[in-house]
PDB file of N, CA and C in Angstrom:
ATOM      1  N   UNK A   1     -32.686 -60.872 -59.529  1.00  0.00           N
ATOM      2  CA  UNK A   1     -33.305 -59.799 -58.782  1.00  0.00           C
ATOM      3  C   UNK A   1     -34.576 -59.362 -59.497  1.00  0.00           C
ATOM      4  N   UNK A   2     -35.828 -58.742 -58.788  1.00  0.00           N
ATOM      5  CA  UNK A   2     -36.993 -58.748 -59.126  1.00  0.00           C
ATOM      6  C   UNK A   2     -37.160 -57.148 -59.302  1.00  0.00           C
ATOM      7  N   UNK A   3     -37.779 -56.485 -60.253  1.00  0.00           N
ATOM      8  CA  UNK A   3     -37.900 -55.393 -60.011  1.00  0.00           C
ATOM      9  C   UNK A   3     -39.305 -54.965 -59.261  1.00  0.00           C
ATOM     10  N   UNK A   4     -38.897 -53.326 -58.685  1.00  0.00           N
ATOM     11  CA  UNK A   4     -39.994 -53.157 -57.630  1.00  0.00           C
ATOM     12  C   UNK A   4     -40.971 -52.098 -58.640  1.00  0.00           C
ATOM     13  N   UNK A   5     -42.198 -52.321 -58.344  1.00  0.00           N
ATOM     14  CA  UNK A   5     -43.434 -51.309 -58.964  1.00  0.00           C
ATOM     15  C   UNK A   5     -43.285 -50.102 -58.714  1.00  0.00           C
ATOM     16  N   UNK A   6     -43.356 -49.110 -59.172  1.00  0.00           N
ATOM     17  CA  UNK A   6     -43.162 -47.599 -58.977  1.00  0.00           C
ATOM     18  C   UNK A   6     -44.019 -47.086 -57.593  1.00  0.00           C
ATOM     19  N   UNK A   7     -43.704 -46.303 -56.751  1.00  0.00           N
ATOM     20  CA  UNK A   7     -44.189 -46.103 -55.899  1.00  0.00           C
ATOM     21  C   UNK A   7     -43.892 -46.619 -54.598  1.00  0.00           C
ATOM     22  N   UNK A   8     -43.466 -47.812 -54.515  1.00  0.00           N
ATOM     23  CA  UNK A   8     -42.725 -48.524 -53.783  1.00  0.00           C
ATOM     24  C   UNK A   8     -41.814 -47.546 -53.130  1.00  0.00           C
ATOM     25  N   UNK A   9     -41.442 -48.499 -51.365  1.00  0.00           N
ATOM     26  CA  UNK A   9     -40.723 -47.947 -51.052  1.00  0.00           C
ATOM     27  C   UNK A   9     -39.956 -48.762 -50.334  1.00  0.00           C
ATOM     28  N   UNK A  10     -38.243 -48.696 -50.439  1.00  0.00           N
ATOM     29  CA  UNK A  10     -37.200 -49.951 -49.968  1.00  0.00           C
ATOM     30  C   UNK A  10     -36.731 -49.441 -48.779  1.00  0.00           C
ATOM     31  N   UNK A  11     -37.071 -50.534 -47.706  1.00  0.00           N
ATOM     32  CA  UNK A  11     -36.682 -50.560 -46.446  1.00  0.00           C
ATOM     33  C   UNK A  11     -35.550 -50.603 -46.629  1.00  0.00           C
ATOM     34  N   UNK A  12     -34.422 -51.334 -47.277  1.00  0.00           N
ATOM     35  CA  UNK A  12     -33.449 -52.232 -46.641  1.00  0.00           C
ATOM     36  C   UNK A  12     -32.780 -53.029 -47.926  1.00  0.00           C
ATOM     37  N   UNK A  13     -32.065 -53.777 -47.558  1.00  0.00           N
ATOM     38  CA  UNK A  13     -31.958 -54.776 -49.214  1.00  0.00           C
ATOM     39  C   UNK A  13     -31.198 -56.022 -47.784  1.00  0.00           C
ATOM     40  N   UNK A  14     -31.717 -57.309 -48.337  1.00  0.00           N
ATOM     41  CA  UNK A  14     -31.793 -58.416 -47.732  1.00  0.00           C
ATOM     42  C   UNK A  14     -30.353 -59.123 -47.995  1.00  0.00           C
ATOM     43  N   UNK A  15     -29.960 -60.121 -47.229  1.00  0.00           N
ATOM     44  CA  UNK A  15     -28.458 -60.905 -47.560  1.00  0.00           C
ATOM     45  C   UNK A  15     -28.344 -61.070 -48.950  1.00  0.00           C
ATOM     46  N   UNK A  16     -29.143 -62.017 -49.482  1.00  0.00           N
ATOM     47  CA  UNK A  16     -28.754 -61.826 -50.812  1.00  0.00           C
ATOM     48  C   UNK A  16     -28.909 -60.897 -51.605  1.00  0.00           C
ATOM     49  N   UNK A  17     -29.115 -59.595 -50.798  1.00  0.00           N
ATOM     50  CA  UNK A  17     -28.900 -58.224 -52.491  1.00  0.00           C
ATOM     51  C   UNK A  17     -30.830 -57.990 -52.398  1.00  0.00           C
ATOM     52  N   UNK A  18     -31.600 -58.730 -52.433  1.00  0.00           N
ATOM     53  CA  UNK A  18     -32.685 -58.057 -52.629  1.00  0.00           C
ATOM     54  C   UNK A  18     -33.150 -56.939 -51.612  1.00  0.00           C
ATOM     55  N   UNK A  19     -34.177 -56.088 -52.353  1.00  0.00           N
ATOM     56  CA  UNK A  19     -34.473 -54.957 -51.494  1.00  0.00           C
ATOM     57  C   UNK A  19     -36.024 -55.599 -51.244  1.00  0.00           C
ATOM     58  N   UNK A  20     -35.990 -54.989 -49.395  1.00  0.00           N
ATOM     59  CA  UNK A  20     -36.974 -55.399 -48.648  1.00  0.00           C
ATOM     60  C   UNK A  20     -37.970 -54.189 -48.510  1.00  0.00           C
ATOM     61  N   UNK A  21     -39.285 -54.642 -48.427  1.00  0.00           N
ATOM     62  CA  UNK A  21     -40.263 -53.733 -49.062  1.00  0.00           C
ATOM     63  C   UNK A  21     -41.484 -54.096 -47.611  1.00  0.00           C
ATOM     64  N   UNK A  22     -42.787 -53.230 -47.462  1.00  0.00           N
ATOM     65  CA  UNK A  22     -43.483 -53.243 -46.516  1.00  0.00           C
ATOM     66  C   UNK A  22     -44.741 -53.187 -46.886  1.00  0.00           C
ATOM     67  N   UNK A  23     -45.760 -54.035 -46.600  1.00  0.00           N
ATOM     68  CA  UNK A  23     -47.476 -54.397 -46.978  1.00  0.00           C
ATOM     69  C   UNK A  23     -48.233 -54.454 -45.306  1.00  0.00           C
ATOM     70  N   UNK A  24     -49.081 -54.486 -45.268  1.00  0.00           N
ATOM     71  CA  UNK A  24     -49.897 -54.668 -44.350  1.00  0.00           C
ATOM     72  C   UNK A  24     -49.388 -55.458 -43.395  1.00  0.00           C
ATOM     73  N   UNK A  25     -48.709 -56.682 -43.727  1.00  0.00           N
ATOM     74  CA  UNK A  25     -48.844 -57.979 -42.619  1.00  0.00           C
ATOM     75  C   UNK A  25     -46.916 -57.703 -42.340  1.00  0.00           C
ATOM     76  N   UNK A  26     -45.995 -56.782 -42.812  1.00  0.00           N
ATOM     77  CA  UNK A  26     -44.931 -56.778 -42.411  1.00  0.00           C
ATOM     78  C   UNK A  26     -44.107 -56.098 -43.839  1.00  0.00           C
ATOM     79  N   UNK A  27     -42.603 -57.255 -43.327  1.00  0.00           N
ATOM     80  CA  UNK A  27     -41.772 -56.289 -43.846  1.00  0.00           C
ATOM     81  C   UNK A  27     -41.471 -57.877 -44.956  1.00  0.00           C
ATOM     82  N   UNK A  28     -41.181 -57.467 -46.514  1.00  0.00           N
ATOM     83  CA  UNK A  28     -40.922 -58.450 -47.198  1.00  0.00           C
ATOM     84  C   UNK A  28     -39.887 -58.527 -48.206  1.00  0.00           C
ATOM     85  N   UNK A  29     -39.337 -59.513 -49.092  1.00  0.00           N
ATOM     86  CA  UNK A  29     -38.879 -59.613 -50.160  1.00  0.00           C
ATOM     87  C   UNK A  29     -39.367 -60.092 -51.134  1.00  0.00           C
ATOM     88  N   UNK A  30     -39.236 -59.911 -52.838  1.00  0.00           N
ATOM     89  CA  UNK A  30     -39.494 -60.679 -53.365  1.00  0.00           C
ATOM     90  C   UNK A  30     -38.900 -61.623 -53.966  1.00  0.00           C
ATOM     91  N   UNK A  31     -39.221 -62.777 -54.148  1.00  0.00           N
ATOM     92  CA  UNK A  31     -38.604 -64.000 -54.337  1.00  0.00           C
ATOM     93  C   UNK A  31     -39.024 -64.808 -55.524  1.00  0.00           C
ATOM     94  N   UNK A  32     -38.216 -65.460 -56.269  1.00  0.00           N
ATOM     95  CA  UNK A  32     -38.536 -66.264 -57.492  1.00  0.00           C
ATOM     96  C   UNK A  32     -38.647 -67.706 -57.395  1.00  0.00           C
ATOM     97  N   UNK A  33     -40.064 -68.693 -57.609  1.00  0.00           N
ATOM     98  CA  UNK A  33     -39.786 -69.947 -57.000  1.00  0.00           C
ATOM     99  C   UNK A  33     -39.704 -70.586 -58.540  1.00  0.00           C
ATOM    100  N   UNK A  34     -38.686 -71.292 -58.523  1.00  0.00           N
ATOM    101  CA  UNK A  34     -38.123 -71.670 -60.049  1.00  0.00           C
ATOM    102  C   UNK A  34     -39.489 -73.365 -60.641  1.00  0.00           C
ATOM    103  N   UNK A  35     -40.068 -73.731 -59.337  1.00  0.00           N
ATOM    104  CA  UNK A  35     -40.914 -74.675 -59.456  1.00  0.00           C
ATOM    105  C   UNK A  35     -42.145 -74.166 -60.203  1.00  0.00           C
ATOM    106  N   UNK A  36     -42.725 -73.260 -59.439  1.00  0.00           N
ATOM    107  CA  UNK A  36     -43.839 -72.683 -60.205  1.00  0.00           C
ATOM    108  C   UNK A  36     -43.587 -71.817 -61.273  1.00  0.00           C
ATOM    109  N   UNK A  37     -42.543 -71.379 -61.268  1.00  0.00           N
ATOM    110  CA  UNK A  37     -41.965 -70.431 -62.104  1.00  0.00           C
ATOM    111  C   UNK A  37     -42.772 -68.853 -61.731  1.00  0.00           C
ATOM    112  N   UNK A  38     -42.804 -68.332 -60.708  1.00  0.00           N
ATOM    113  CA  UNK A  38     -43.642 -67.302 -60.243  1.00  0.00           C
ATOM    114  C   UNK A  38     -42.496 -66.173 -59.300  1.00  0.00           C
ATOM    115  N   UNK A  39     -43.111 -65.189 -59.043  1.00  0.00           N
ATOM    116  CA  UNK A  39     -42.116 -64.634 -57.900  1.00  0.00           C
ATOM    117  C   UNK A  39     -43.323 -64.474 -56.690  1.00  0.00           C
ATOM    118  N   UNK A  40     -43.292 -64.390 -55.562  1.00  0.00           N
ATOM    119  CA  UNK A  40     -43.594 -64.653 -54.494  1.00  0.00           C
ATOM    120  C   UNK A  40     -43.158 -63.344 -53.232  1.00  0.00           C
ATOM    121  N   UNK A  41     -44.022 -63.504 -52.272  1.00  0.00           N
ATOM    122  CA  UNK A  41     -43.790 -62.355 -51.312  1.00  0.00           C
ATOM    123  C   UNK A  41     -43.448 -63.218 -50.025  1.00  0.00           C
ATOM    124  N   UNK A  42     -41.592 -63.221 -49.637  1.00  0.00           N
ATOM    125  CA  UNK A  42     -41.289 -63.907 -48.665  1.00  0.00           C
ATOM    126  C   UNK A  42     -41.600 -62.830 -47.396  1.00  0.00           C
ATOM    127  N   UNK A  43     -42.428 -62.753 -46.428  1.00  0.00           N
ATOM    128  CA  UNK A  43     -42.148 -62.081 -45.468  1.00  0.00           C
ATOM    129  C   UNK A  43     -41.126 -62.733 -44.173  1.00  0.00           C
ATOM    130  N   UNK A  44     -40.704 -61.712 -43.557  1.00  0.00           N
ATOM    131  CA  UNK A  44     -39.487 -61.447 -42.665  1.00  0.00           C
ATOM    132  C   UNK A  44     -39.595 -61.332 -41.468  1.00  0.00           C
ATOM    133  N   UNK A  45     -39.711 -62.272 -40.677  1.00  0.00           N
ATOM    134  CA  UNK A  45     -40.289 -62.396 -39.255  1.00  0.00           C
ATOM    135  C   UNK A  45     -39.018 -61.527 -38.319  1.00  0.00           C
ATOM    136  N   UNK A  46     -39.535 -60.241 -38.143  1.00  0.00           N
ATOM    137  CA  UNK A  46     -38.352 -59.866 -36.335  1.00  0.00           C
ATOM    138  C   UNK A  46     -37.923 -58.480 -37.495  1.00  0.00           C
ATOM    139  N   UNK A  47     -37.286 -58.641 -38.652  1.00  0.00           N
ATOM    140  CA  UNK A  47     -36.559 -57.543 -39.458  1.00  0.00           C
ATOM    141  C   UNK A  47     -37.284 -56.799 -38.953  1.00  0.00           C
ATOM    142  N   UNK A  48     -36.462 -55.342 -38.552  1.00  0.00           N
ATOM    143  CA  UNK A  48     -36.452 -53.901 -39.005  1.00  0.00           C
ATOM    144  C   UNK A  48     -35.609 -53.183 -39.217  1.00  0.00           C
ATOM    145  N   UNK A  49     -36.358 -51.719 -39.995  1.00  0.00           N
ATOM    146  CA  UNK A  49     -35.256 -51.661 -40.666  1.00  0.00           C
ATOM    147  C   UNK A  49     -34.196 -50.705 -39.862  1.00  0.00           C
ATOM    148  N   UNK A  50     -32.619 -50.275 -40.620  1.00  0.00           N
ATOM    149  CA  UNK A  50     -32.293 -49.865 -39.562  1.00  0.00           C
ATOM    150  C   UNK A  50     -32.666 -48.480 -38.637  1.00  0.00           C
ATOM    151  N   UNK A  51     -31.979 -47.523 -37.815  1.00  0.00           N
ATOM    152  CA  UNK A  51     -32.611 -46.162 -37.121  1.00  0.00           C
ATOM    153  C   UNK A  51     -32.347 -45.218 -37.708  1.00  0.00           C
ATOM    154  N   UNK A  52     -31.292 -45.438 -39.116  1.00  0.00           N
ATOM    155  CA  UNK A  52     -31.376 -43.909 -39.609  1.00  0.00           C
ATOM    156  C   UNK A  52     -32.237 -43.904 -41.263  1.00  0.00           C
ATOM    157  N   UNK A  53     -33.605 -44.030 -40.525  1.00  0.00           N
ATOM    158  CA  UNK A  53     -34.488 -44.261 -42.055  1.00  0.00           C
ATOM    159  C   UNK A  53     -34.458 -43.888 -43.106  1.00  0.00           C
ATOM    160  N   UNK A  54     -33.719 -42.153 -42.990  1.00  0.00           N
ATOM    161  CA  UNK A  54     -34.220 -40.709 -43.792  1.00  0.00           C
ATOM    162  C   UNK A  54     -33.241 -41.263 -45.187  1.00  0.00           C
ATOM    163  N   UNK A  55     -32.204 -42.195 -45.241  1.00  0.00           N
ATOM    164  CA  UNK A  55     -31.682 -42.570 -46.277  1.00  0.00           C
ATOM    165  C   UNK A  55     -32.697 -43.680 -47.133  1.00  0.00           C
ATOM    166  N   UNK A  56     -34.020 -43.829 -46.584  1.00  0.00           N
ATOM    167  CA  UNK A  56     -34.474 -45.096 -47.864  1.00  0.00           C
ATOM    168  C   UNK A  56     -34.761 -44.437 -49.158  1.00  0.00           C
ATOM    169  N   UNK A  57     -35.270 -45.272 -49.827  1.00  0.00           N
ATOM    170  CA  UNK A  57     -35.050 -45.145 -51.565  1.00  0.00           C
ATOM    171  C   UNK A  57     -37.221 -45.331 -51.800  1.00  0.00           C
ATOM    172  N   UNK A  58     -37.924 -44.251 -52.551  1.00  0.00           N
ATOM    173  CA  UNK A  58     -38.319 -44.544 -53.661  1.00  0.00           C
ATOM    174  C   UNK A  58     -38.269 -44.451 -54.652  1.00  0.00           C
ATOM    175  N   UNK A  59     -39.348 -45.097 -55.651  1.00  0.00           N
ATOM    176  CA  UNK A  59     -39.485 -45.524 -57.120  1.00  0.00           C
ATOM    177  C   UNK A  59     -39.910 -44.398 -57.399  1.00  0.00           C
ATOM    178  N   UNK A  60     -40.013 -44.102 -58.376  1.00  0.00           N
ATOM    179  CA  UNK A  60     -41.396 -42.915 -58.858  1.00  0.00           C
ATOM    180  C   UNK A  60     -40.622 -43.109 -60.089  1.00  0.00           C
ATOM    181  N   UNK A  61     -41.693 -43.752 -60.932  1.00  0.00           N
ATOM    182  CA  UNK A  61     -41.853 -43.664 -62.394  1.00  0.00           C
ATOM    183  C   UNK A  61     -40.414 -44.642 -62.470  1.00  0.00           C
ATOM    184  N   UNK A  62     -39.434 -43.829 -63.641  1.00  0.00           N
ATOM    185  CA  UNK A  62     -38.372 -44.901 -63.772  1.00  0.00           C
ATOM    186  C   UNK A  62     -37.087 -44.917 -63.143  1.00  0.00           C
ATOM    187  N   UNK A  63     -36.881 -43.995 -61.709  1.00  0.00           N
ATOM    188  CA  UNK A  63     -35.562 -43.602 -61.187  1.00  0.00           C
ATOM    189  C   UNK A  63     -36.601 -43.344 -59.800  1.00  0.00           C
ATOM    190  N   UNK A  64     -35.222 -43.573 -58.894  1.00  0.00           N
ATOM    191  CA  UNK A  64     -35.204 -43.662 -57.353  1.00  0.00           C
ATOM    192  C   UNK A  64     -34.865 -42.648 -56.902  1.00  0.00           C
ATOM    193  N   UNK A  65     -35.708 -42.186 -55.914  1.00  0.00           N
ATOM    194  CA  UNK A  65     -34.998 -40.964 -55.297  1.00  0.00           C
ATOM    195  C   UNK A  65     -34.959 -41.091 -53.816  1.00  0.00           C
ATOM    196  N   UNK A  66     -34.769 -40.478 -52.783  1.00  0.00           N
ATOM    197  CA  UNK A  66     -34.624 -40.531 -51.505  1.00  0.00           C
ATOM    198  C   UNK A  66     -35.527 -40.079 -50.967  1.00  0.00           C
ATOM    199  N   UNK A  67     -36.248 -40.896 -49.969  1.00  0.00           N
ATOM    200  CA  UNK A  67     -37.685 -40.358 -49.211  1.00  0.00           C
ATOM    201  C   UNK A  67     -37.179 -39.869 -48.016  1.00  0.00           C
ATOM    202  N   UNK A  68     -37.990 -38.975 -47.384  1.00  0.00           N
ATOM    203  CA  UNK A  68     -37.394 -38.318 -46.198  1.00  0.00           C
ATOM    204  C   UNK A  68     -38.574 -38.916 -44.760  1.00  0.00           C
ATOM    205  N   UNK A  69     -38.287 -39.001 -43.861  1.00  0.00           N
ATOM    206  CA  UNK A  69     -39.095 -39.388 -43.233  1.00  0.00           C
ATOM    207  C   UNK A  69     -39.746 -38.248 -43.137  1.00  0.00           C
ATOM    208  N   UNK A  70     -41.242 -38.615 -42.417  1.00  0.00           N
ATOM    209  CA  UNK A  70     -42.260 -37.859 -42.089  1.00  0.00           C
ATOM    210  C   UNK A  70     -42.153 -36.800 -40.538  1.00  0.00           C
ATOM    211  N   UNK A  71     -42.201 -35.895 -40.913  1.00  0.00           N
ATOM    212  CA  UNK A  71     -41.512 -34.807 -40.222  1.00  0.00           C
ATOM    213  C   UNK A  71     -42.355 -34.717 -38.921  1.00  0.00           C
ATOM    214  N   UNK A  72     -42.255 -34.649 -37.480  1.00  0.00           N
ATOM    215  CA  UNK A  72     -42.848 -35.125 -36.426  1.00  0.00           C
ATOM    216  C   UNK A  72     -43.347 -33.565 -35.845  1.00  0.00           C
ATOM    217  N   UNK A  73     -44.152 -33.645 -34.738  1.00  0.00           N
ATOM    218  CA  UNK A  73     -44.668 -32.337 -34.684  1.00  0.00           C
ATOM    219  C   UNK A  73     -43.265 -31.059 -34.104  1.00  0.00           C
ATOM    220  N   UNK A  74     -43.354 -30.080 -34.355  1.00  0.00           N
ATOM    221  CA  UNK A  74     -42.438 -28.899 -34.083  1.00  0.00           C
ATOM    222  C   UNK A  74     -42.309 -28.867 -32.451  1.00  0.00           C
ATOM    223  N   UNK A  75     -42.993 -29.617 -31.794  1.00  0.00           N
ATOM    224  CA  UNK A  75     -43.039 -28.848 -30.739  1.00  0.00           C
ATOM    225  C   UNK A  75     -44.738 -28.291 -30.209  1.00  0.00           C
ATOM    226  N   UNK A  76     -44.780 -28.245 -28.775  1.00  0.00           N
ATOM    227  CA  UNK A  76     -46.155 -28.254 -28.399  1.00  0.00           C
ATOM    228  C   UNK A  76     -45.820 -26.511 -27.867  1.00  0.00           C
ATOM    229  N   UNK A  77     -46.818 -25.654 -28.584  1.00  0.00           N
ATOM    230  CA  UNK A  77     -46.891 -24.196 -27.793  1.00  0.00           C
ATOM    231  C   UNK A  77     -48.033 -24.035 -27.456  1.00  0.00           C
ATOM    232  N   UNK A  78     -47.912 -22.924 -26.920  1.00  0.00           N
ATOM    233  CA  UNK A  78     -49.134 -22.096 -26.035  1.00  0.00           C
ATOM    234  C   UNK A  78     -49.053 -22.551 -25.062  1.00  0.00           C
ATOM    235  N   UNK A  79     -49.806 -22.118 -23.657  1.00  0.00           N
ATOM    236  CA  UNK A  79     -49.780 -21.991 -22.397  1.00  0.00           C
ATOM    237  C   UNK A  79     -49.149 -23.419 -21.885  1.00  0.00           C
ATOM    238  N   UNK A  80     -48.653 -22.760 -20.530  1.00  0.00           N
ATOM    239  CA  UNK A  80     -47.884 -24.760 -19.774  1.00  0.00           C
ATOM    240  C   UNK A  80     -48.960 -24.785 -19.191  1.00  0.00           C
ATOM    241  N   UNK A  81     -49.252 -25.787 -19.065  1.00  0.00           N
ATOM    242  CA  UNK A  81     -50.441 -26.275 -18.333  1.00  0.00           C
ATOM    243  C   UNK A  81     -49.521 -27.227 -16.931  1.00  0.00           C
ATOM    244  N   UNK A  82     -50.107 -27.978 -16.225  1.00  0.00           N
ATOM    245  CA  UNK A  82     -50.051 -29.012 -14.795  1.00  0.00           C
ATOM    246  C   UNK A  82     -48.811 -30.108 -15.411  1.00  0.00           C
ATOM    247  N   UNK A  83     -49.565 -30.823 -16.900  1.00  0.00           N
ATOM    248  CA  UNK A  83     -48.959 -31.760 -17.148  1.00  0.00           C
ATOM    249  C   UNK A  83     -48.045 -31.023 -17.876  1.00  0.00           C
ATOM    250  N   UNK A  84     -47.801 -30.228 -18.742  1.00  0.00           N
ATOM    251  CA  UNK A  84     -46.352 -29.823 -19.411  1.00  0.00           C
ATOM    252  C   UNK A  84     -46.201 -28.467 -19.162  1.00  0.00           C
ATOM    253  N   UNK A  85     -44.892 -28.841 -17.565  1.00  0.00           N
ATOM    254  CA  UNK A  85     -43.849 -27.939 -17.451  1.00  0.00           C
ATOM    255  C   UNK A  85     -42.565 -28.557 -17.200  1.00  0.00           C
TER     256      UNK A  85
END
């Protein structure tokens, strides 16, 4: 198993035990190729992760804590207008 950089944040953890992580082009793991002797970024075609997010895990510094998802708007006030009644 590969460790993750601080700041990071774990979607998921993959069949074999690794935890799946997210970059620009998707959702990934990291992987060790014993040929090159390197670790590698397998991305994950279709994965997501599951619907109750508010349990994922970050890094920060040397211990994990629980990220909360990003809190969505309260609610639309002031006057009803045509389109919202």
């Amino acid at each position: 198993m590969v460790d993750a950089k601080p700041g990071s944040t774990v979607y998921g953890s993959w069949k074999d035990g690794s935890d799946i992580y997210k970059d620009s082009k998707g959702y990934y793991i990291l992987q060790y190729d014993p040929k090159t002797d390197t670790i590698g970024k397998k991305h994950l075609k279709g994965w997501k992760p599951p619907a109750a997010a508010e349990d994922r895990l970050c890094r920060g510094g040397t211990k994990w804590k629980t990220c909360k998802a990003a809190a969505g708007a309260a609610g639309k006030k002031g006057r009803a207008t045509r389109r919202r009644r």
